[in-house]
C-alpha atoms as a PDB file:
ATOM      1  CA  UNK A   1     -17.403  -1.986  17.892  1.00  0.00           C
ATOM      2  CA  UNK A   2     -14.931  -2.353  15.091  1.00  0.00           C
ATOM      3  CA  UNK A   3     -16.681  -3.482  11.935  1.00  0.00           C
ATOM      4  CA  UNK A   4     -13.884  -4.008   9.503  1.00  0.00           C
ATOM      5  CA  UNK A   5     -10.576  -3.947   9.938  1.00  0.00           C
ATOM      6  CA  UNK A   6      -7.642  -2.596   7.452  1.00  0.00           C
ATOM      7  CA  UNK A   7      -3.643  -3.671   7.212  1.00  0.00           C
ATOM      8  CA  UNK A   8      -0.784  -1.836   5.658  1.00  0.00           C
ATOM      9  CA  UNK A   9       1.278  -5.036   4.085  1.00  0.00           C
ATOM     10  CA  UNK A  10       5.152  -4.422   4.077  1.00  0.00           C
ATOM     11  CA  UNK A  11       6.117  -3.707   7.651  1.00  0.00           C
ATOM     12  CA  UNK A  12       2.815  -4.191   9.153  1.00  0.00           C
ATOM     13  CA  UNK A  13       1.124  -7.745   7.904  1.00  0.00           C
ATOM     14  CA  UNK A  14       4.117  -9.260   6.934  1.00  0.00           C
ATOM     15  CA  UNK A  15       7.433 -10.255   9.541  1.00  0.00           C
ATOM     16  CA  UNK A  16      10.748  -8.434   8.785  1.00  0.00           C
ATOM     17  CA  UNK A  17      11.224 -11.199   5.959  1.00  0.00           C
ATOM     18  CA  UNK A  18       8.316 -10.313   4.053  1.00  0.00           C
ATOM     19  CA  UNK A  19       6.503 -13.289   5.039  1.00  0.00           C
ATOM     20  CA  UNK A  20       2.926 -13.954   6.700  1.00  0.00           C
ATOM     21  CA  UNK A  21       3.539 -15.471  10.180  1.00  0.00           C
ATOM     22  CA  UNK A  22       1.173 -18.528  10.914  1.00  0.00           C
ATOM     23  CA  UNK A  23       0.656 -16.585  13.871  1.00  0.00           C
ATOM     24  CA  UNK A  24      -0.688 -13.563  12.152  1.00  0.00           C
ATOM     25  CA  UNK A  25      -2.378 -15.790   9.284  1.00  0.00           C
ATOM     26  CA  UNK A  26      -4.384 -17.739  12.387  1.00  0.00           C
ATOM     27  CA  UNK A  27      -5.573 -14.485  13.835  1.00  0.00           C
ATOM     28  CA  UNK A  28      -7.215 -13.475  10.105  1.00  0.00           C
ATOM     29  CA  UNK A  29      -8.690 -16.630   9.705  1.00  0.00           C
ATOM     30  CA  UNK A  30     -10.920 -16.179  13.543  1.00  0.00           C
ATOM     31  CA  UNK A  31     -11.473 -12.506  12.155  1.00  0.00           C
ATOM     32  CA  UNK A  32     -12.669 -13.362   8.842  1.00  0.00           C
ATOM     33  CA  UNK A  33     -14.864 -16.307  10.484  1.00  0.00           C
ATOM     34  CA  UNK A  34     -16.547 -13.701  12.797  1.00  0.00           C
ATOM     35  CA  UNK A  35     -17.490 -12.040   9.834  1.00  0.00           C
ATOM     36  CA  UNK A  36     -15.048  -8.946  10.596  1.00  0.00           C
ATOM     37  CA  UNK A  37     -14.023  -8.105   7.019  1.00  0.00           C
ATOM     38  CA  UNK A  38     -10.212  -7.613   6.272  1.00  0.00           C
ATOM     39  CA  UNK A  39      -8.526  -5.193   3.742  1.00  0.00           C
ATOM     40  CA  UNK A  40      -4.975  -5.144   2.314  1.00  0.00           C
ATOM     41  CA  UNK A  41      -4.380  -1.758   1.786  1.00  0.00           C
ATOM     42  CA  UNK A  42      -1.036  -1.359   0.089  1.00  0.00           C
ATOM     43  CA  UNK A  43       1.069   0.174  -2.472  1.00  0.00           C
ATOM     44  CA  UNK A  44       1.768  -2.780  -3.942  1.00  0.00           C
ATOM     45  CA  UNK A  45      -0.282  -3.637  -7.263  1.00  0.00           C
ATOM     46  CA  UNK A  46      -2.769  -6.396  -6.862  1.00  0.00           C
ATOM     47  CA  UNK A  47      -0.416  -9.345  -8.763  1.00  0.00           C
ATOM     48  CA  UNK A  48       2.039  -8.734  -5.519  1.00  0.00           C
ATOM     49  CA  UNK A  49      -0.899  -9.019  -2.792  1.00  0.00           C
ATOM     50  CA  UNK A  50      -2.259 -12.460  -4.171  1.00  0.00           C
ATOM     51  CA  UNK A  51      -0.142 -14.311  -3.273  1.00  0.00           C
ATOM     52  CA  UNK A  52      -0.483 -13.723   0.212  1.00  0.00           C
ATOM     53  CA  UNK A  53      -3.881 -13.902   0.318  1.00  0.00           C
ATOM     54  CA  UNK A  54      -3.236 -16.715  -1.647  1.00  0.00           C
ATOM     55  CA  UNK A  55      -0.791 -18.766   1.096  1.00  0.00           C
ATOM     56  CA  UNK A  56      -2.964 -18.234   3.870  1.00  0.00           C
ATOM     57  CA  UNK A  57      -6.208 -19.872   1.741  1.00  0.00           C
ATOM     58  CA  UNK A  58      -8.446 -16.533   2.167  1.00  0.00           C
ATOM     59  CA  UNK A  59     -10.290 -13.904  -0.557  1.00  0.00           C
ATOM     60  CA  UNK A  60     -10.437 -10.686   0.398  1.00  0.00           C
ATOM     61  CA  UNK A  61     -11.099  -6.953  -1.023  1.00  0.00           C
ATOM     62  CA  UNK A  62      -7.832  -5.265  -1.617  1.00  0.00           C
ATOM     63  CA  UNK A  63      -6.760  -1.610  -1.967  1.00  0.00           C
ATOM     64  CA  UNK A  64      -3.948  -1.043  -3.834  1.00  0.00           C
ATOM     65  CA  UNK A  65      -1.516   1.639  -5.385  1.00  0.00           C
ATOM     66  CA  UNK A  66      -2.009   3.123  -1.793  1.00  0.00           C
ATOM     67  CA  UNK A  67      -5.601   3.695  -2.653  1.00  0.00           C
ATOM     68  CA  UNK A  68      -5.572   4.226  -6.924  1.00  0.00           C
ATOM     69  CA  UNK A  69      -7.143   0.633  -6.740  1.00  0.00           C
ATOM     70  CA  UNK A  70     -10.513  -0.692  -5.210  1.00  0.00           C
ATOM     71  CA  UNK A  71     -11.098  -4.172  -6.024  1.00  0.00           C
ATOM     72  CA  UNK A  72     -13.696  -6.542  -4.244  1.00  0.00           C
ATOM     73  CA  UNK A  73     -12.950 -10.266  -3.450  1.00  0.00           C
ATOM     74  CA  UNK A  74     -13.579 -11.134  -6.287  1.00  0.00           C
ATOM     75  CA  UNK A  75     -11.423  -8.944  -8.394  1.00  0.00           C
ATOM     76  CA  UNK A  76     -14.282  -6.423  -9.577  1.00  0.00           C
ATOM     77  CA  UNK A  77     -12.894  -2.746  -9.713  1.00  0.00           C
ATOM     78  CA  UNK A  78     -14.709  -0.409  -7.175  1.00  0.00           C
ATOM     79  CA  UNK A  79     -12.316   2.500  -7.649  1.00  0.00           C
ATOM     80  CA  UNK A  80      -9.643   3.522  -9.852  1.00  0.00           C
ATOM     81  CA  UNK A  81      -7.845   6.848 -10.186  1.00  0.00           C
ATOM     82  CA  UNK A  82      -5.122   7.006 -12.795  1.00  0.00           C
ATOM     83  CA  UNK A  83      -2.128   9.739 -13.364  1.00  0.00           C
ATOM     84  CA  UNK A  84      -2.962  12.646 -16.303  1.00  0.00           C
ATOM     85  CA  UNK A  85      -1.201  11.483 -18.928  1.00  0.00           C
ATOM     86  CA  UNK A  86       0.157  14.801 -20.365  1.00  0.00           C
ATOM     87  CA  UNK A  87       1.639  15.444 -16.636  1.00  0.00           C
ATOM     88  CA  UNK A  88       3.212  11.850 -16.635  1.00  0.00           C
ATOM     89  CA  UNK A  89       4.936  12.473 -19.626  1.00  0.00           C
ATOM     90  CA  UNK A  90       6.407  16.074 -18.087  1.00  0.00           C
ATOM     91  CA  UNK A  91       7.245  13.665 -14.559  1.00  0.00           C
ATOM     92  CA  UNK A  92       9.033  11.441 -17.041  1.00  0.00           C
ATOM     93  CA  UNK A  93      10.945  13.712 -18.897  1.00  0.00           C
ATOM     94  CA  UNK A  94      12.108  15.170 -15.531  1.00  0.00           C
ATOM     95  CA  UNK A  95      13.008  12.250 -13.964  1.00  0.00           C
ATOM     96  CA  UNK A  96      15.184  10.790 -16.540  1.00  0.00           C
ATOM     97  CA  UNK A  97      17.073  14.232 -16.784  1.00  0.00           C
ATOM     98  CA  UNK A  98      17.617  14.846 -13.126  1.00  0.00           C
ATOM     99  CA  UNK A  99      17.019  11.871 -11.445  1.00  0.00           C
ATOM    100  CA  UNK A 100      19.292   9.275 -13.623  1.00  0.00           C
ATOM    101  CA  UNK A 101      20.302   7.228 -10.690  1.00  0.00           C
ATOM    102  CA  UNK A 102      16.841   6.326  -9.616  1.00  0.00           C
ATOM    103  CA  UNK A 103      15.262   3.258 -11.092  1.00  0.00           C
ATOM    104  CA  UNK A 104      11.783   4.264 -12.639  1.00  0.00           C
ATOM    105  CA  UNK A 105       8.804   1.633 -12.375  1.00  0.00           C
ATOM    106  CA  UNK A 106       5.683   2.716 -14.414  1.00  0.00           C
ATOM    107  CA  UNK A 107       2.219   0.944 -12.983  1.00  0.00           C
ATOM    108  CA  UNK A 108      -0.502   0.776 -15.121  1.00  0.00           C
ATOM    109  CA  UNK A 109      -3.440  -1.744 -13.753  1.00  0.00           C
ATOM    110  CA  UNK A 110      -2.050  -5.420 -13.383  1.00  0.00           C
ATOM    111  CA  UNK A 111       0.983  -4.626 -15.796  1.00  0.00           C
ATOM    112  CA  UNK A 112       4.475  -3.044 -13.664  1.00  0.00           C
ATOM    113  CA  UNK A 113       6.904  -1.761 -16.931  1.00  0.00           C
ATOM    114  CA  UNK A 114      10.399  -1.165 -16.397  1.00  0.00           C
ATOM    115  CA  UNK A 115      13.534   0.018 -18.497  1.00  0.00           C
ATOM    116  CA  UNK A 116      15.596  -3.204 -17.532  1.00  0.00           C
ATOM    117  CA  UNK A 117      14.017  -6.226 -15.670  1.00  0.00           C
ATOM    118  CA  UNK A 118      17.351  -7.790 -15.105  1.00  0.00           C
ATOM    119  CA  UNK A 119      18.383  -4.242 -12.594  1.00  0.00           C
ATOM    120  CA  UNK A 120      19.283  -5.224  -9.332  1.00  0.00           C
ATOM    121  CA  UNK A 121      16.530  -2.999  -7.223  1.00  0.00           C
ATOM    122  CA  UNK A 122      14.049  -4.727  -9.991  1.00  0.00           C
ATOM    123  CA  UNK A 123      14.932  -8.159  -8.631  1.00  0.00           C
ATOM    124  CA  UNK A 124      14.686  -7.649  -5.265  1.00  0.00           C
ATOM    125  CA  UNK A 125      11.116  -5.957  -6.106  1.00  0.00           C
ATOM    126  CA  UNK A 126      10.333  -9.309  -7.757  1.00  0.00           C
ATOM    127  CA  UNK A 127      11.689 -11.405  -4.583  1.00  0.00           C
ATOM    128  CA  UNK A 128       9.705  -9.779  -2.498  1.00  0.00           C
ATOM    129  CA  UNK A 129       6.315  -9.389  -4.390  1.00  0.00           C
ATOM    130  CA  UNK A 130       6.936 -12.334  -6.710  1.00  0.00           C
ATOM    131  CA  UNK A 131       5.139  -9.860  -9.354  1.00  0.00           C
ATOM    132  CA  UNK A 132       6.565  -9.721 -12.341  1.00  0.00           C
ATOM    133  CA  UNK A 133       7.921  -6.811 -14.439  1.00  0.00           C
ATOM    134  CA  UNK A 134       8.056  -6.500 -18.439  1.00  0.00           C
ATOM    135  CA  UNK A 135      10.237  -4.259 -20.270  1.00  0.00           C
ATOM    136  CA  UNK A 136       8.827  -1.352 -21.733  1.00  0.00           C
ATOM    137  CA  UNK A 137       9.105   2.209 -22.982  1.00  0.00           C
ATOM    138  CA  UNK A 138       6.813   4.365 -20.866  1.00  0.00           C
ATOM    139  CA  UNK A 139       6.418   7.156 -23.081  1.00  0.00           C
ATOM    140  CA  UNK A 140       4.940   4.447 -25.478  1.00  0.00           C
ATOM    141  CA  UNK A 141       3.048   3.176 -23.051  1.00  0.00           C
ATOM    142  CA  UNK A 142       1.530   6.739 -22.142  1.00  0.00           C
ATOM    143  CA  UNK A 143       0.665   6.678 -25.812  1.00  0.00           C
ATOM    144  CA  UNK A 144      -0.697   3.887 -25.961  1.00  0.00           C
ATOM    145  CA  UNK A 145      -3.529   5.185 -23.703  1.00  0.00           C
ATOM    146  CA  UNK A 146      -2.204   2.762 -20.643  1.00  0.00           C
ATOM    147  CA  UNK A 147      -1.934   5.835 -17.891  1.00  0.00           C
ATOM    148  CA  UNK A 148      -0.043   4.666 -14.833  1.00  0.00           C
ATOM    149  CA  UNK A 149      -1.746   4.159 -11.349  1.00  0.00           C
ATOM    150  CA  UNK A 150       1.787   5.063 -10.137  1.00  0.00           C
ATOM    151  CA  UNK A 151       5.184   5.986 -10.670  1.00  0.00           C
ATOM    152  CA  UNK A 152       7.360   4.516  -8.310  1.00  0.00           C
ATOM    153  CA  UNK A 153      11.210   5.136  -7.367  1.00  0.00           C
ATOM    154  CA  UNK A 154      13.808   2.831  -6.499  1.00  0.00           C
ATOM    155  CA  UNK A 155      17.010   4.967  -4.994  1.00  0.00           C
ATOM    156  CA  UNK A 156      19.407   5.613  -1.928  1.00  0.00           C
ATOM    157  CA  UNK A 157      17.752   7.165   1.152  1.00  0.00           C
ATOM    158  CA  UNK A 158      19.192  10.577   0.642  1.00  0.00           C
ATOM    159  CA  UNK A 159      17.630  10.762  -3.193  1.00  0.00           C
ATOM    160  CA  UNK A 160      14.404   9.936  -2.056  1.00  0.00           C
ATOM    161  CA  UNK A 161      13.776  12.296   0.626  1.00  0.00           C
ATOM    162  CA  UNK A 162      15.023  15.121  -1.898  1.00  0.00           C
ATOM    163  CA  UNK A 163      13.128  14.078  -4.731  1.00  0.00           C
ATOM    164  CA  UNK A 164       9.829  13.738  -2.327  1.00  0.00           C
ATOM    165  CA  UNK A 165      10.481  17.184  -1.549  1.00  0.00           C
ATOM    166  CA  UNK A 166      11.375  18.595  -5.055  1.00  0.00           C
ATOM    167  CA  UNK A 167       8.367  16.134  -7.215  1.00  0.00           C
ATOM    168  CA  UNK A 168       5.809  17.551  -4.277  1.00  0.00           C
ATOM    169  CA  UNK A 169       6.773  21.179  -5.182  1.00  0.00           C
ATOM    170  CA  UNK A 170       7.229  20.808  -8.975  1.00  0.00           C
ATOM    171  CA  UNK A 171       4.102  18.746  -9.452  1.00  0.00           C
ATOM    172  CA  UNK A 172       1.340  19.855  -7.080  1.00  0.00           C
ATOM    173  CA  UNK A 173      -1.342  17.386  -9.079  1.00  0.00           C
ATOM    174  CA  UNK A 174       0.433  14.518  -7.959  1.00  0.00           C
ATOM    175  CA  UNK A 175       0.538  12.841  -4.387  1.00  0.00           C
ATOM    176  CA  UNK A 176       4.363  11.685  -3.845  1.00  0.00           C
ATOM    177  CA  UNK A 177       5.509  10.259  -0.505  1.00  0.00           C
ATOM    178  CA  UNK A 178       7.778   7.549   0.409  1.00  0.00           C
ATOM    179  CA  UNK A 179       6.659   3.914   1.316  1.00  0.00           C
ATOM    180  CA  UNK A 180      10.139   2.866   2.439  1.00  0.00           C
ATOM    181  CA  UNK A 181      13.429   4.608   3.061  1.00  0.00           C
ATOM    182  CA  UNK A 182      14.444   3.498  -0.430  1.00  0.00           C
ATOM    183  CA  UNK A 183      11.365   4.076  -2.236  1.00  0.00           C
ATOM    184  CA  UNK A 184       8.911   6.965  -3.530  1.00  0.00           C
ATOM    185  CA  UNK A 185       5.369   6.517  -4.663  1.00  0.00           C
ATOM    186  CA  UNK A 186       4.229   9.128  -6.719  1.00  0.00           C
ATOM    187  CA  UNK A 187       0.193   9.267  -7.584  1.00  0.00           C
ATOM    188  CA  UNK A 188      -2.341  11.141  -8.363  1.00  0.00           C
ATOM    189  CA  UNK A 189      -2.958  13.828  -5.656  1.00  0.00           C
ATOM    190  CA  UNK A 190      -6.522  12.933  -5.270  1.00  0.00           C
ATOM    191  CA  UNK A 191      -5.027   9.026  -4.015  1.00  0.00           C
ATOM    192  CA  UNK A 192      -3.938   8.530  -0.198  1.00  0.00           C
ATOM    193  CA  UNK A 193      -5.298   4.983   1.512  1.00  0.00           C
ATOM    194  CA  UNK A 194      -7.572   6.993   3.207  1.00  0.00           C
ATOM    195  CA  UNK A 195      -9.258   7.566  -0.437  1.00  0.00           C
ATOM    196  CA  UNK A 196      -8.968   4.161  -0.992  1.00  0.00           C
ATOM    197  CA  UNK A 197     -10.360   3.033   1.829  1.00  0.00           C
ATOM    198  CA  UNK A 198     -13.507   6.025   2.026  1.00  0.00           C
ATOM    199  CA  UNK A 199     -14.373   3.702  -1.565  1.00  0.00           C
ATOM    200  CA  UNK A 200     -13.989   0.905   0.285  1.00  0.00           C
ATOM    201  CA  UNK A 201     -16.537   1.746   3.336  1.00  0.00           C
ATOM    202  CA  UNK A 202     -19.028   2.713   1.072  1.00  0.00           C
ATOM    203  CA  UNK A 203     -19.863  -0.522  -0.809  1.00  0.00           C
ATOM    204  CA  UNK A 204     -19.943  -2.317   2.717  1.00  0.00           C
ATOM    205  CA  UNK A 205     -21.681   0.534   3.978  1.00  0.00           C
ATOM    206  CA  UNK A 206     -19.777   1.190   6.625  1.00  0.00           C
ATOM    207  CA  UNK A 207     -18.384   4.334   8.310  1.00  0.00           C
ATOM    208  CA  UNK A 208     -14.690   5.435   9.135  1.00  0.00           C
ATOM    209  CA  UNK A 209     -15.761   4.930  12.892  1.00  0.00           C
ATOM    210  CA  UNK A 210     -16.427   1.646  12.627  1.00  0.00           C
ATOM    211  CA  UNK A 211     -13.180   0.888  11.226  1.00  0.00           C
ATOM    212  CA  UNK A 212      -9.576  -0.144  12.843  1.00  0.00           C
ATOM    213  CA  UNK A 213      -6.139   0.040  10.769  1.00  0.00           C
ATOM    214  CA  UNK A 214      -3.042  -1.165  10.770  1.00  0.00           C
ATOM    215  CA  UNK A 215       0.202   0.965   8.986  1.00  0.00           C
ATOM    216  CA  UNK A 216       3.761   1.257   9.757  1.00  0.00           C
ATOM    217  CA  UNK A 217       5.200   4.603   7.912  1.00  0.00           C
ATOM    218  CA  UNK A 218       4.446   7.496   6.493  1.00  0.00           C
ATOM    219  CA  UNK A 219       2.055   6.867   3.903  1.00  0.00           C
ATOM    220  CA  UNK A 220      -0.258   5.175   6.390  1.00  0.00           C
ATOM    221  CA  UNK A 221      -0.864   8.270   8.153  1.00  0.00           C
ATOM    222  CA  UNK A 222      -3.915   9.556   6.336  1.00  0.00           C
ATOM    223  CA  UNK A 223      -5.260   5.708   7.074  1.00  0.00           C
ATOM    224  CA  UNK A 224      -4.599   6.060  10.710  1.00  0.00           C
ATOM    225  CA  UNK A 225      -5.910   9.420  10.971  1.00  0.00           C
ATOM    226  CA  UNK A 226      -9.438   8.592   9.229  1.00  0.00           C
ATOM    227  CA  UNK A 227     -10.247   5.107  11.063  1.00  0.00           C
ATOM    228  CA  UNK A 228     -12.219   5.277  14.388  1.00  0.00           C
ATOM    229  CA  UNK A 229      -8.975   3.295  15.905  1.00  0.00           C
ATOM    230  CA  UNK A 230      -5.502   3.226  14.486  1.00  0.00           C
ATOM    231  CA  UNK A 231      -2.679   1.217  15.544  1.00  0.00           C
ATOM    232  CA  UNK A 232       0.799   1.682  14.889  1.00  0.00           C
ATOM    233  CA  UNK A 233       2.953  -0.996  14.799  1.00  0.00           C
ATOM    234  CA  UNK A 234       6.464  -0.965  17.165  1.00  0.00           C
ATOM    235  CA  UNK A 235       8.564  -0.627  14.235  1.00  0.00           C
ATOM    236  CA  UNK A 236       6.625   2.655  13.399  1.00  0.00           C
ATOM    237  CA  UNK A 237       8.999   5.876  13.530  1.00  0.00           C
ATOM    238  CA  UNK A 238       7.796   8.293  16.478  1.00  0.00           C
ATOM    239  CA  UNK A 239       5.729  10.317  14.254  1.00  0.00           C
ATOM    240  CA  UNK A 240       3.323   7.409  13.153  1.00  0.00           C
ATOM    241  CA  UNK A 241       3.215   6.152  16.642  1.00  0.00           C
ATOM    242  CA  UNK A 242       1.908   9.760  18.343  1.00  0.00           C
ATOM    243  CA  UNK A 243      -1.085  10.117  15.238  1.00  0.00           C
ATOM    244  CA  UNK A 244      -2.354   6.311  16.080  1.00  0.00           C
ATOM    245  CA  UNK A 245      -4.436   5.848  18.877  1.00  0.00           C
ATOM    246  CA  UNK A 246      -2.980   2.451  20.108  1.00  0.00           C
ATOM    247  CA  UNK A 247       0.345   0.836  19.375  1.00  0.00           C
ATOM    248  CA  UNK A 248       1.203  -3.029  19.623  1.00  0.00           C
ATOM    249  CA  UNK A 249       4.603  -4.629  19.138  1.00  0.00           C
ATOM    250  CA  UNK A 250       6.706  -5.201  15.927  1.00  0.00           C
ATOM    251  CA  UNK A 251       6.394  -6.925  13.306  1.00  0.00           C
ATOM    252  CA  UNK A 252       8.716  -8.980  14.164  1.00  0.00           C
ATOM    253  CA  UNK A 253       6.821  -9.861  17.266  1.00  0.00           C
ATOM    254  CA  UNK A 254       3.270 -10.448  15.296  1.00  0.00           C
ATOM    255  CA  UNK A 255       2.036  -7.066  16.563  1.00  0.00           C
ATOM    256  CA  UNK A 256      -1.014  -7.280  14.481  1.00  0.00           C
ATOM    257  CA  UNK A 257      -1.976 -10.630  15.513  1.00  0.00           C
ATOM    258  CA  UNK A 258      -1.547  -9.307  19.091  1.00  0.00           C
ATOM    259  CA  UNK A 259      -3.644  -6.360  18.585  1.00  0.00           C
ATOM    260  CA  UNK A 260      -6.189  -8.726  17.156  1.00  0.00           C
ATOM    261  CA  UNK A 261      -6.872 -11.117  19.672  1.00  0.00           C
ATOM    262  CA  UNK A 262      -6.375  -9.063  22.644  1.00  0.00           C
ATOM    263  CA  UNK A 263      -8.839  -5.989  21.667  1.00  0.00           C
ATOM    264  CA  UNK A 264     -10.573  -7.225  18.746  1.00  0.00           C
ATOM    265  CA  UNK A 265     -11.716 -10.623  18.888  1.00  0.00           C
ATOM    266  CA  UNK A 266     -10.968 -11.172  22.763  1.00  0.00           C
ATOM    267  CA  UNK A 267     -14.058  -8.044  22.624  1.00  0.00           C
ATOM    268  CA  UNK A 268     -16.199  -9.991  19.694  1.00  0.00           C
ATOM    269  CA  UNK A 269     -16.202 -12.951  21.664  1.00  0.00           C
ATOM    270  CA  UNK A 270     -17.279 -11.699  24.911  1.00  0.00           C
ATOM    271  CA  UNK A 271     -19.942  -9.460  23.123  1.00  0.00           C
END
């Protein structure tokens, strides 16, 4: 029986407009009241989860910076893996000398620095999070002693899948995959969701088999691939689909709400 149950956010928990459906936001509430605990597990930092928690009227454990992050309910850190500084600074260097058309975002705990708030792929970061950047020098930050969680890139399609390729190679101590077509999350190669979410299982002492997830893309697949059942949502390219064991509909469609109630608490209620 599945004990706990864990959601990718963008693409998964939230509809095409980045917004929880009362549909889906119903089906946490009968979860959380049959005291099946739910994670956000996303690589969004924890000022752009809130708020969703926040709308539907629930506290919950989050993972964030696709597993960097642990925090419990009530905010208290259970894991955190930060980015070696002196390899930052050599990611930095390289990224403002080769990869000038990519916007750089530097994450360090609750804080999300940028070069210029007021760029355009900023703003829509902001609209859709409702986080909020400040302006900063990274290398000063770095110096500072404030080591990012994660570096993540803001560029076209094509940039991204070469610089996922090219970062991977150059800088083996680093996990770097793309969340989105348009952007690339680049971590410490010790931090997948899965890592986040073995942290996660052990202060509710629970195991990976007793667990169900939720993703959407390619950085959910080492989620998908640990929990006892996996589901991939419709909008989930082939690949994500064929590693999950079950797929429901779109997001669009309040797959995950589906899912819920049909195997999950349709099963919870009858046992």
């Amino acid at each position: 029986m599945v004990k706990i149950v864990f959601s990718d956010i963008d693409g998964t928990f939230l509809t095409p407009e980045s917004k929880v459906s009362p549909v889906t936001a119903e089906a946490v509430k009968k979860l959380l009241a049959k005291d099946i605990p739910l994670v956000l597990v996303s690589a969004r930092m924890p000022e752009a989860i809130y708020p969703l928690t926040e709308a539907i009227g629930i506290t919950i454990p989050i993972i964030s910076y696709s597993g960097a992050l642990a925090l419990t309910a009530e905010g208290e850190e259970l894991g955190s893996v930060t980015m070696d500084g002196a390899d930052t600074a050599r990611l930095l260097d390289v990224l403002a000398s080769e990869y000038q058309e990519a916007v750089v975002n530097y994450y360090a705990g609750h804080h999300w620095y940028v070069k210029d708030v007021a760029n355009e792929r900023v703003q829509t970061e902001v609209r859709i999070t409702s986080a909020q950047p400040q302006a900063a020098d990274f290398h000063e930050r770095l110096e500072a002693g404030e080591v990012p969680h994660k570096i993540l890139l803001m560029a076209e399609p094509e940039l991204c899948e070469r610089a996922e390729a090219e970062l991977s190679a150059r800088f083996p101590m680093f996990h770097v995959v793309r969340s989105a077509a348009f952007l690339l999350e680049i971590m410490d190669a010790s931090v997948s969701k899965a890592s986040g979410i073995a942290v996660m299982l052990e202060h509710f002492g629970l195991t990976p088999e007793e667990a169900l997830s939720f993703g959407d893309n390619y950085n959910d697949t080492e989620m998908l691939e640990l929990t006892g059942r996996s589901v991939a949502m419709g909008n989930a390219p082939e690949a994500i689909k064929k590693l999950a064991t079950d797929v429901t509909a779109a997001n669009a469609e309040d797959g995950l709400a589906k899912f819920l109630e049909r195997e999950i608490l349709q099963e919870n209620s009858d046992g």
